[in-house]
Protein backbone atom coordinates (compact mmCIF):
# COMPACT_ATOMS: atom_id res chain seq x y z
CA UNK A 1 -1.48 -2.32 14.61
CA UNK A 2 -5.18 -1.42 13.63
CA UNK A 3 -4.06 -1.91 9.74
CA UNK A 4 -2.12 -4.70 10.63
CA UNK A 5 -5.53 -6.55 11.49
CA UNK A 6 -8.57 -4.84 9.15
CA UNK A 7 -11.02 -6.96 7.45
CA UNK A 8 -10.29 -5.77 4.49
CA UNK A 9 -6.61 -7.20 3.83
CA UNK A 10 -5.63 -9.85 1.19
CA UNK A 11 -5.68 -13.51 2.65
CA UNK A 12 -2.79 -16.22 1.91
CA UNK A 13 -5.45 -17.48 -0.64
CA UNK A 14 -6.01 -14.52 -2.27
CA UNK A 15 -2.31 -13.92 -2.31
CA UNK A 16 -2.06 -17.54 -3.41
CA UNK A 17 -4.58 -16.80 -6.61
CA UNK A 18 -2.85 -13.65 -7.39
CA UNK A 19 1.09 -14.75 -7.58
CA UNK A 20 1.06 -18.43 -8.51
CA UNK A 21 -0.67 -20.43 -11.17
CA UNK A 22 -2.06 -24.33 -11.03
CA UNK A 23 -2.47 -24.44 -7.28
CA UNK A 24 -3.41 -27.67 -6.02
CA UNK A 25 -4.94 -27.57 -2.38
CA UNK A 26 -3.91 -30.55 0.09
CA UNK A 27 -5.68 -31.46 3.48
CA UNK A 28 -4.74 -33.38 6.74
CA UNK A 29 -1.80 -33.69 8.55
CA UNK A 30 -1.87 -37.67 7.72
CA UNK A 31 -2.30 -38.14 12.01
CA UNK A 32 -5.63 -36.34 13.37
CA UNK A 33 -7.19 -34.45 10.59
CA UNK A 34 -7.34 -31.50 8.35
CA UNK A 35 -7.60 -28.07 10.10
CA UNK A 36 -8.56 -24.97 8.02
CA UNK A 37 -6.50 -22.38 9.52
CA UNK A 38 -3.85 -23.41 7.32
CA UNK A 39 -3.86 -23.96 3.85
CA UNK A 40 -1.54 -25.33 1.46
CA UNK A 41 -0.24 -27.07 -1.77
CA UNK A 42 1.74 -26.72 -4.82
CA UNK A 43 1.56 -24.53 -7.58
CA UNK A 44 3.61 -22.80 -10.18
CA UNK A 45 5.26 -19.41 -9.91
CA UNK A 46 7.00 -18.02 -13.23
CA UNK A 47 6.27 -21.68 -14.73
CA UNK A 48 8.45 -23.33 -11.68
CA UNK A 49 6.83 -25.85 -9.13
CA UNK A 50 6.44 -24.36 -5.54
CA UNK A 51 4.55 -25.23 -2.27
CA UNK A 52 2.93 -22.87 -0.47
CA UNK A 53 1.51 -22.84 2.72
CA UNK A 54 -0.34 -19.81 4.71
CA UNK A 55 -2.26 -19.22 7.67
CA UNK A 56 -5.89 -17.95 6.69
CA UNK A 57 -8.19 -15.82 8.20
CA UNK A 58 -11.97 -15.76 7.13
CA UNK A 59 -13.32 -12.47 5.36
CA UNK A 60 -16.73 -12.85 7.50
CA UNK A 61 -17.79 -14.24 10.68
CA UNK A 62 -19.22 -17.58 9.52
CA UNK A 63 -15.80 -17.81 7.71
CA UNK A 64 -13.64 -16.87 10.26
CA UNK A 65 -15.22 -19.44 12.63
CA UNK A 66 -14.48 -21.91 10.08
CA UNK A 67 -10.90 -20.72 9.88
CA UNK A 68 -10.61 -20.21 13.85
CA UNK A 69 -10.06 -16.77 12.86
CA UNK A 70 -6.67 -17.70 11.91
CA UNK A 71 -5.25 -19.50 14.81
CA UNK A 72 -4.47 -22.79 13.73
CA UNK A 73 -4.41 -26.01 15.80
CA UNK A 74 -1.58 -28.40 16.25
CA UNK A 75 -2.61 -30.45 13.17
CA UNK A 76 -2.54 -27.16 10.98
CA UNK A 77 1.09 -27.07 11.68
CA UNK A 78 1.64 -30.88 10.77
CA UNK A 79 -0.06 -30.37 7.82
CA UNK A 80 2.10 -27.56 7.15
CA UNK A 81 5.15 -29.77 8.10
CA UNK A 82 3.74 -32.41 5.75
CA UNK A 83 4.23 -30.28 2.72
CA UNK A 84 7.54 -28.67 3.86
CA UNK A 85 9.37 -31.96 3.96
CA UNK A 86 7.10 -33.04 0.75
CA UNK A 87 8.29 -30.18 -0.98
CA UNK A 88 12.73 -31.46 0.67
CA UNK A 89 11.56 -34.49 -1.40
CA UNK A 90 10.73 -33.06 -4.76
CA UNK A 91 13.06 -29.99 -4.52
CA UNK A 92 10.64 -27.33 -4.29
CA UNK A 93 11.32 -24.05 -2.80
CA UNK A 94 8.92 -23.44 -0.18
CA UNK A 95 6.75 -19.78 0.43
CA UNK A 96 4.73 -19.49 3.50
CA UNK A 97 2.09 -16.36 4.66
CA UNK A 98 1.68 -15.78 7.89
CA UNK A 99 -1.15 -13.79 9.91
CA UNK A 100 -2.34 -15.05 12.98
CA UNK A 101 -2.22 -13.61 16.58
CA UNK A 102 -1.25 -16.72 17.64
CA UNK A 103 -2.16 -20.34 17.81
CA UNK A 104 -4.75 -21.72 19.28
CA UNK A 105 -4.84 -21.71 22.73
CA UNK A 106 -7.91 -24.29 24.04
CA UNK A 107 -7.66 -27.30 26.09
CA UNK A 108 -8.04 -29.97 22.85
CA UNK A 109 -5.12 -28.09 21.38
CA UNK A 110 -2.83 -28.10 24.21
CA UNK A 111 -3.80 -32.33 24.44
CA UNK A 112 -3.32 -32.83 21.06
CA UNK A 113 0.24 -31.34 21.53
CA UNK A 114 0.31 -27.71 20.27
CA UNK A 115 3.67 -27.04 21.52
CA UNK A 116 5.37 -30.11 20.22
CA UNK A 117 3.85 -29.17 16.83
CA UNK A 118 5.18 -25.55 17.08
CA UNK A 119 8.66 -27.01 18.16
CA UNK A 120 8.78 -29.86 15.47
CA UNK A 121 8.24 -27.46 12.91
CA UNK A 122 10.86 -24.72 14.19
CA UNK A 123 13.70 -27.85 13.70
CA UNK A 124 12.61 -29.25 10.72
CA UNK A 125 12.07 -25.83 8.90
CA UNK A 126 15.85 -25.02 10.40
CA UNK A 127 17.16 -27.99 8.27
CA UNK A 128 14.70 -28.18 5.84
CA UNK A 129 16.75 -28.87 2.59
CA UNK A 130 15.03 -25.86 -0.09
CA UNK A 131 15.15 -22.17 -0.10
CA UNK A 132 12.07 -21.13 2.09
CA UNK A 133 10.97 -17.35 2.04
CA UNK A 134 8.27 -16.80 4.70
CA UNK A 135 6.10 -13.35 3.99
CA UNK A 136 3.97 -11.60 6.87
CA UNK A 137 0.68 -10.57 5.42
CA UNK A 138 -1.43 -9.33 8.18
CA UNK A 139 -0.70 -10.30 12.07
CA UNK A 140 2.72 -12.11 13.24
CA UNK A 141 1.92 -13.33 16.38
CA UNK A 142 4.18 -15.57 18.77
CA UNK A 143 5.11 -19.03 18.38
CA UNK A 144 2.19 -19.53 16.07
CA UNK A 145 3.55 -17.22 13.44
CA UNK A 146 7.30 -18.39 14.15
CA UNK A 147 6.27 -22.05 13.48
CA UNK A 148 6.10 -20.89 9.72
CA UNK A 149 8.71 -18.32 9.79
CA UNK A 150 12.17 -19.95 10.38
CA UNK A 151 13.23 -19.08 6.58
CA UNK A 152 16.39 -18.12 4.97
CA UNK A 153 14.48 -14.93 4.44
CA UNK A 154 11.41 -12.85 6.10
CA UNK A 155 9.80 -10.25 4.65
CA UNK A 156 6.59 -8.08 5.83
CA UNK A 157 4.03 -5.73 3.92
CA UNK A 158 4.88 -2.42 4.79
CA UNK A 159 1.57 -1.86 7.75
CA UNK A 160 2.24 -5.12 9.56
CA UNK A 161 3.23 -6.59 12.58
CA UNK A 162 5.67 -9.33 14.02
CA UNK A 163 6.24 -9.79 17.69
CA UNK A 164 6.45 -12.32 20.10
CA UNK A 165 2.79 -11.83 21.78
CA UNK A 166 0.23 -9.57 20.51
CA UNK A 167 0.15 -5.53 22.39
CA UNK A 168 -2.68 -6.33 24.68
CA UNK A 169 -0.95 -9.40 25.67
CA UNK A 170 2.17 -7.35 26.65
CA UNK A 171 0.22 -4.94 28.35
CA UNK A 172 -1.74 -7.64 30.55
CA UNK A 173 1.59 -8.64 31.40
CA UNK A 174 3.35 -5.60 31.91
CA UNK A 175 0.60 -3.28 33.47
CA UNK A 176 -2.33 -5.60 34.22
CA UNK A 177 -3.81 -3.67 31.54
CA UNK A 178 -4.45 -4.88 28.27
CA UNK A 179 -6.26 -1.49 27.28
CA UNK A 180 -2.85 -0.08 27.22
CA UNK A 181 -2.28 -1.88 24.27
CA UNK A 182 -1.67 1.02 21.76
CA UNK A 183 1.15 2.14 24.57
CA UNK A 184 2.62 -0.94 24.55
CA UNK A 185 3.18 -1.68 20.77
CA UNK A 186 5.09 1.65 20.80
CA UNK A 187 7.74 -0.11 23.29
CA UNK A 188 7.45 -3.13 21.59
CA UNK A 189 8.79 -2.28 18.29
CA UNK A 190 6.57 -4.63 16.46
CA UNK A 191 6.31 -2.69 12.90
CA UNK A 192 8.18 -3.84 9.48
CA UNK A 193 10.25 -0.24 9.61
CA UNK A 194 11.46 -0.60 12.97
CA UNK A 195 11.70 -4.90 12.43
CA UNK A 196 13.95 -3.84 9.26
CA UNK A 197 16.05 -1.47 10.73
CA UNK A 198 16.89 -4.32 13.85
CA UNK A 199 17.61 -6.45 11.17
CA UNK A 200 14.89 -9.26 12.56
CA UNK A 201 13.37 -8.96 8.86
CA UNK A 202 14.92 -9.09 5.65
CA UNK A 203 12.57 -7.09 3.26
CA UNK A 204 9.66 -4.40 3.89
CA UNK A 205 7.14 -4.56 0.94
CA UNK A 206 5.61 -1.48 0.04
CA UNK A 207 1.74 -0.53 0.71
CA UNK A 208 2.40 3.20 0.28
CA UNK A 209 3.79 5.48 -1.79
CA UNK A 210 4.06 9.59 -1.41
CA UNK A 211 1.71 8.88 1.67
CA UNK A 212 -0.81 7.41 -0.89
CA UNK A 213 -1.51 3.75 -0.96
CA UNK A 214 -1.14 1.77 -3.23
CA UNK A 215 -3.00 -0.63 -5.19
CA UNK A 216 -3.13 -4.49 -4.41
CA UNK A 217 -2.22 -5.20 -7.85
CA UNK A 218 1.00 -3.20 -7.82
CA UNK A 219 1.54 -4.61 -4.31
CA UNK A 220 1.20 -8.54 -6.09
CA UNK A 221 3.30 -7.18 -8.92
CA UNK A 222 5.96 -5.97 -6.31
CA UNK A 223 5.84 -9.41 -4.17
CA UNK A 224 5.95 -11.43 -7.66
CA UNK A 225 9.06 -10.45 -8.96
CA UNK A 226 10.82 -10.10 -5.42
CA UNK A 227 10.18 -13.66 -5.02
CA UNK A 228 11.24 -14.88 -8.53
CA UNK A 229 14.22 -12.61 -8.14
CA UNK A 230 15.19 -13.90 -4.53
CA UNK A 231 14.05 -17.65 -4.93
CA UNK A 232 16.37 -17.68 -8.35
CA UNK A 233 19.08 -16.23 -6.16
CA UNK A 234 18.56 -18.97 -3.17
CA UNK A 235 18.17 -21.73 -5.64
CA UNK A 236 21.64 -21.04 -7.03
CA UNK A 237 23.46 -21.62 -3.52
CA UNK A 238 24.92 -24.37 -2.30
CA UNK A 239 23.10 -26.78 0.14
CA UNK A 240 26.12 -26.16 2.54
CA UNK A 241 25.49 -22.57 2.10
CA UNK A 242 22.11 -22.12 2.12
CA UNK A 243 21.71 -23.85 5.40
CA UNK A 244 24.50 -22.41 6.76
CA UNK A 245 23.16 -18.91 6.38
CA UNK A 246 19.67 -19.64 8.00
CA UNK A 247 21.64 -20.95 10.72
CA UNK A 248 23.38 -17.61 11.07
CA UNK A 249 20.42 -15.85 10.51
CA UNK A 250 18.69 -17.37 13.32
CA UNK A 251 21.68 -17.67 15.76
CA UNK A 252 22.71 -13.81 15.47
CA UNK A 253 19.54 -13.53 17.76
């Protein structure tokens, strides 16, 4: 849980600069305005036009308060639903990053209609018409991670974390205790081993090898190829298909 959420971990925008080329940035959710908690756009990866969308932290405090310190707001996720069902139009396979404990909860939010954005997105993304591979970088947290993540497949970085409310949450809940939060994740089962092995995920990327970590390079190379390999691979099936097995995905729940 602690590595899940240290300072020090790659952003979606450093992740975007380090696997694609010829990003393009876009802003606004065309109804309210542009909030920077989520970022997006098309690029290239291996020479092939993507979009790409990611939930982003700040590496500071003056950045994080810029970025909400990565819990978006309703127009972050209709921005992000912009450029899904941009990307249906042109045919472009879609790749999202998610880390975030969860959206933002604050009275302008909730009026602007947070959980209609959350919900909008979890149908459209369930019938959205391209392959869509959604990657957990950091934090996974509730419906604000899940409004990116309905994919035909998830994957998670080897020390991260996907659950439907964050430990201390869970332990508030459970015990009236959120310092029992450390306790709690165990029950959970919140990590990308124990995710893989329940079959919730799809792929655990490596951070570690021999107990030794390893580099971020190796950990982009890694990521690169497993999403030209697996993208190729989607890109192949039929429309039918494809949807059809991120329905089954999904229902199996």
């Amino acid at each position: 849980m602690k590595l899940a959420r240290e300072q020090h971990r790659f952003t979606a925008l450093e992740y975007i600069d380090a696997l694609f080329s010829d990003f393009i940035e876009f802003h606004g959710d065309r109804y309210y305005g542009d909030d920077h908690a989520i970022v997006g756009g098309i690029a290239k990866l291996a020479g092939k036009p993507v979009t790409v969308v990611g939930i982003q932290k700040g590496r500071d405090l003056m950045e994080n308060i810029d970025r909400n310190f990565g819990a978006p707001h309703p127009e972050g996720y209709r921005k992000a639903l912009r450029l899904m069902k941009q990307a249906e139009k042109f045919g472009r396979p879609v790749i999202t990053f998610i880390n975030t404990a969860g959206a933002y909860c604050g009275v302008g939010a909730e009026e602007r209609g947070e959980g209609e954005a959350i919900a909008r997105n979890l149908m459209e993304m369930s019938d959205l018409k391209v392959p869509i591979i959604a990657i957990i970088i950091g934090e996974g947290g509730s419906g604000g991670a899940l409004a990116l993540g309905v994919a035909d497949e998830v994957w998670m970085l080897e020390h991260t974390i996907y659950a439907i409310l964050s430990p201390e949450g869970f332990a508030s809940i459970l015990w009236k205790d959120g310092s029992r939060a450390a306790e709690a994740a165990e029950l959970m089962k919140i990590t990308a081993p124990e995710l893989k092995e329940l079959d919730v995920i799809d792929r655990v990327i490596p951070e570690t090898f021999n107990q030794e970590a390893l580099s971020q390079e190796k950990i982009n190379r890694m990521l690169e190829k497993a999403l030209i390999a697996r993208l190729t691979e989607l890109s192949q099936l039929p429309l039918d298909t494809l949807l059809e097995n991120r329905y089954q995905r999904f229902r199996k729940f």
